[in-house]
Protein backbone atom coordinates (compact mmCIF):
# COMPACT_ATOMS: atom_id res chain seq x y z
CA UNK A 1 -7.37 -33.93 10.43
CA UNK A 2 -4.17 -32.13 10.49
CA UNK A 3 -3.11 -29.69 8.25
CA UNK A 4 0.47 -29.38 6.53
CA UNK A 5 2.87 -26.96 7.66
CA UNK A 6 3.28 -26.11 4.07
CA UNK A 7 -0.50 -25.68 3.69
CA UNK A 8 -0.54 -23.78 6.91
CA UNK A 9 1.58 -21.48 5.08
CA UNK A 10 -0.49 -21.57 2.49
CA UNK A 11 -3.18 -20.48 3.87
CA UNK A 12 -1.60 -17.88 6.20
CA UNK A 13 -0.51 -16.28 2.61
CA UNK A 14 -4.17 -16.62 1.06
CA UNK A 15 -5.83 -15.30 4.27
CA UNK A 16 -2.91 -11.99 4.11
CA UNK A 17 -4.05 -11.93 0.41
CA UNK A 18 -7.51 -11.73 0.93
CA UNK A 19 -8.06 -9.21 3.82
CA UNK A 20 -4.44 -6.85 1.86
CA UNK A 21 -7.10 -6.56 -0.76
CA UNK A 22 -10.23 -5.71 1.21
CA UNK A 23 -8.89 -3.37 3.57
CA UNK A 24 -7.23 -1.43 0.81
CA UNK A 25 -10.81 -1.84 -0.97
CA UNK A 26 -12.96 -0.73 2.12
CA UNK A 27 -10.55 0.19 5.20
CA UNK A 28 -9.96 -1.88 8.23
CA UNK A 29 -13.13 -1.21 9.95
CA UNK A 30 -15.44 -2.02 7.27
CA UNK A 31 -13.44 -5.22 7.04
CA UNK A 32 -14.91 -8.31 9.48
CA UNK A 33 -12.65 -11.63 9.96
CA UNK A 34 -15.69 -13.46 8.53
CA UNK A 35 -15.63 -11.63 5.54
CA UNK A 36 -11.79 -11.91 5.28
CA UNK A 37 -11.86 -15.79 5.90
CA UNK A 38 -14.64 -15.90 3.54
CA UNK A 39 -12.64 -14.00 0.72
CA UNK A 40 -9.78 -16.41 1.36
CA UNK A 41 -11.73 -19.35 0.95
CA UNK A 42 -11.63 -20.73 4.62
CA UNK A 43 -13.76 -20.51 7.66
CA UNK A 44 -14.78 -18.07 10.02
CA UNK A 45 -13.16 -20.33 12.82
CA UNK A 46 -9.88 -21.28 11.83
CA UNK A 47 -9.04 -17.53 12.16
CA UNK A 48 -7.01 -17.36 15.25
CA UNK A 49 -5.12 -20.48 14.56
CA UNK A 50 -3.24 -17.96 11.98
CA UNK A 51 -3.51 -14.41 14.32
CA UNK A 52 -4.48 -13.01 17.34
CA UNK A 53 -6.40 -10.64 16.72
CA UNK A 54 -7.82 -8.32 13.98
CA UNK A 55 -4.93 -6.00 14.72
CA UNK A 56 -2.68 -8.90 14.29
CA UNK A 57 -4.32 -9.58 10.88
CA UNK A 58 -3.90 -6.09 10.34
CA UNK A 59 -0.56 -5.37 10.96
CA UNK A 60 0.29 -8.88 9.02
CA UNK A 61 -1.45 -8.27 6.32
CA UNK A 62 0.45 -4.67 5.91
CA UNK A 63 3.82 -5.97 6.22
CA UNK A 64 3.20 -8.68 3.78
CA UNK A 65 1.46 -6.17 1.02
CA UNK A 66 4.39 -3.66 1.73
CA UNK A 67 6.71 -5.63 1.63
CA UNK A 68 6.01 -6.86 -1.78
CA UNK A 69 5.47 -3.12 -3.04
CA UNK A 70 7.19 -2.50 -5.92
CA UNK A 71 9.98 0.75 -6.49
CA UNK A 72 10.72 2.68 -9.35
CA UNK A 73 13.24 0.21 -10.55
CA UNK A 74 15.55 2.27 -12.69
CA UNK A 75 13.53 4.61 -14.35
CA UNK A 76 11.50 6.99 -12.01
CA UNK A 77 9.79 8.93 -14.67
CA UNK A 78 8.20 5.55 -15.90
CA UNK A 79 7.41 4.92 -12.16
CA UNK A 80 5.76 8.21 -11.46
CA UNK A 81 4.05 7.49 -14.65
CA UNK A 82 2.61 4.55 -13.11
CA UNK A 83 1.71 5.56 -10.15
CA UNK A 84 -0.15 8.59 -11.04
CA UNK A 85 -2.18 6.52 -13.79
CA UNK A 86 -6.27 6.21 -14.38
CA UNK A 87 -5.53 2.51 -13.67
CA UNK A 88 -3.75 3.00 -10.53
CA UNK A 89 -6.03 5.45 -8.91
CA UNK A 90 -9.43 2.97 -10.09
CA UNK A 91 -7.62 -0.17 -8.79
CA UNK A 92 -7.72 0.58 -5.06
CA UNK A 93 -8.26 -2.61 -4.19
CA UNK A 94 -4.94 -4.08 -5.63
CA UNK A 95 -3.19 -0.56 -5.51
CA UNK A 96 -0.76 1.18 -3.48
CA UNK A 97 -1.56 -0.06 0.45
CA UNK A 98 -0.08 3.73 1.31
CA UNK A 99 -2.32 5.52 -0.45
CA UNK A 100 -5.20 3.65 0.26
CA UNK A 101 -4.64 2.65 4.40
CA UNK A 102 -2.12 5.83 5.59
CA UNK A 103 -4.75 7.93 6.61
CA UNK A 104 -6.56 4.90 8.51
CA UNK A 105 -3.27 3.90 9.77
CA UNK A 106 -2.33 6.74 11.49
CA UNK A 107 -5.06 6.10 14.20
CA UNK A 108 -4.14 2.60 15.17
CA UNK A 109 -0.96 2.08 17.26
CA UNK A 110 1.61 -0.90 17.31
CA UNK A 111 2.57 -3.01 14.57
CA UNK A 112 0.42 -1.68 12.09
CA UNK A 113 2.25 1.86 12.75
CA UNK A 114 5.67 0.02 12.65
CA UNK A 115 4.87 -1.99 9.25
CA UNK A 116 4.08 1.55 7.21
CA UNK A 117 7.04 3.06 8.49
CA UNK A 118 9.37 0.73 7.76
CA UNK A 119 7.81 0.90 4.14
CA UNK A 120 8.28 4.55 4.28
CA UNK A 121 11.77 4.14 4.86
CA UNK A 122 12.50 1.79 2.37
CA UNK A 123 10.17 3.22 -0.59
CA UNK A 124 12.44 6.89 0.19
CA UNK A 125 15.73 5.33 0.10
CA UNK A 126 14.23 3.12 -3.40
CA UNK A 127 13.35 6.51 -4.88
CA UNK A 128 16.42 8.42 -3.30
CA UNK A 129 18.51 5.98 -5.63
CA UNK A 130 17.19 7.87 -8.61
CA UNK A 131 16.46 11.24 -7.66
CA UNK A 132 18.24 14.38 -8.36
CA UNK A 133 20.78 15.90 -6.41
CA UNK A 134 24.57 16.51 -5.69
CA UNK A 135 24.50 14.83 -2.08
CA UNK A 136 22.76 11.74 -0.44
CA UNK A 137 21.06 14.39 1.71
CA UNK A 138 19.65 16.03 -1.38
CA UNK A 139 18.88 12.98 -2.91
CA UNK A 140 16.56 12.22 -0.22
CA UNK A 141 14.80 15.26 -0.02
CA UNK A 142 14.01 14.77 -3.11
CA UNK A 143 12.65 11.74 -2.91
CA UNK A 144 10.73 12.35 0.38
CA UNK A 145 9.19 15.60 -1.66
CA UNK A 146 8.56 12.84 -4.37
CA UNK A 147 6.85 10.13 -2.98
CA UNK A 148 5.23 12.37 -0.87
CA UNK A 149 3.64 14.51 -3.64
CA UNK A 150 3.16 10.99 -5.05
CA UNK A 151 0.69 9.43 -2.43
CA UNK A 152 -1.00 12.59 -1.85
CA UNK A 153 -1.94 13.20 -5.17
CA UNK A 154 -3.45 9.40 -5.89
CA UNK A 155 -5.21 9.86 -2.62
CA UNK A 156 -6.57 13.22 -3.82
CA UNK A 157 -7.59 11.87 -7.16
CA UNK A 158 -9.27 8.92 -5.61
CA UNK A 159 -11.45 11.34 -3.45
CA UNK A 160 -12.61 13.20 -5.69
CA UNK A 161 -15.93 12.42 -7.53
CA UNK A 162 -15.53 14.59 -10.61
CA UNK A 163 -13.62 12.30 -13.09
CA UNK A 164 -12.33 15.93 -14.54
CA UNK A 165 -10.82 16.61 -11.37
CA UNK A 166 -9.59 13.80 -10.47
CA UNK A 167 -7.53 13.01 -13.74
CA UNK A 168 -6.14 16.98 -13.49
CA UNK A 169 -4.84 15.95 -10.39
CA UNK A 170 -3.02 13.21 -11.26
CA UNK A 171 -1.80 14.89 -14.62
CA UNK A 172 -0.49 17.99 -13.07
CA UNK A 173 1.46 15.67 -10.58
CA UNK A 174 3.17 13.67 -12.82
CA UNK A 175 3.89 16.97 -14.85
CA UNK A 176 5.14 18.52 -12.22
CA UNK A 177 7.52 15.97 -10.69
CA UNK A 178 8.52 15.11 -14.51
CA UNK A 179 12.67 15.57 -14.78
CA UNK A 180 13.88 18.92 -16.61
């Protein structure tokens, strides 16, 4: 029985759903495709009629979660707010794809390397829009120094395992990168 282009697509966007969720939940390799196809509601072997390979899944599934990552909209203090929230850091799972997959990553090459850069770029130039400064240049810095200080504090705060910790962290942050 054929299937639908549309429901192709479909399931293409359940399958990225799925395995966006569980690597941010667990990290790529304690992800398997049978557990991703599984979490999407399909089977193990209608896999690589959507992707290639695991990396291919991978790098997909990146590009679709970052490229639905949200900015600061027009108020970064509200954003930073959000970010650096008890909620944010315990939903890892449906969280920031940076903070939870950068340091994993780093160690594959390709696509996968390609997808989180590109959402680099754009997330600086979101947060550049709204950052302080007197020139685009300073803007940016800023907002590199930002999002930066951002991600490594939600990682840092999700590592830890002493819930006292863990919320100084993310309150000294958002203190810290609060406007004057």
């Amino acid at each position: 029985m054929r299937v639908s282009r549309e429901q192709v697509a479909e399931n293409r966007k359940t399958i990225l759903e799925a395995a966006s969720r569980l690597f941010r939940d667990r990290g790529y390799d304690a992800v398997t495709v049978a557990e991703v196809m599984q979490a999407a509601g399909l089977t193990h072997g209608g896999f690589y009629g959507y992707f290639k390979s695991k990396d291919d899944l991978i790098a997909a599934a990146l590009g679709d979660v970052l490229g639905r990552a949200g900015g600061p909209g027009d108020d970064l203090a509200a954003y930073i707010a959000r970010y650096l929230s008890q909620p944010h850091r315990d939903a890892r799972a449906t969280g920031c794809a940076v903070s939870a997959l950068a340091a994993e990553t780093v160690r594959l090459e390709g696509e996968a390397r390609t997808e989180m850069t590109a959402a680099l770029r754009r997330q600086i130039d979101r947060v550049a829009r709204l950052s302080p400064g007197a020139t685009g240049a300073d803007k940016r810095r800023a907002a590199i120094a930002t999002w930066a200080a951002m991600v490594g504090a939600l990682i840092l705060a999700r590592v830890s395992d002493d819930p006292a910790l863990s919320d100084e962290v993310l309150a000294a942050t958002r203190a810290s990168l609060a406007p004057p």
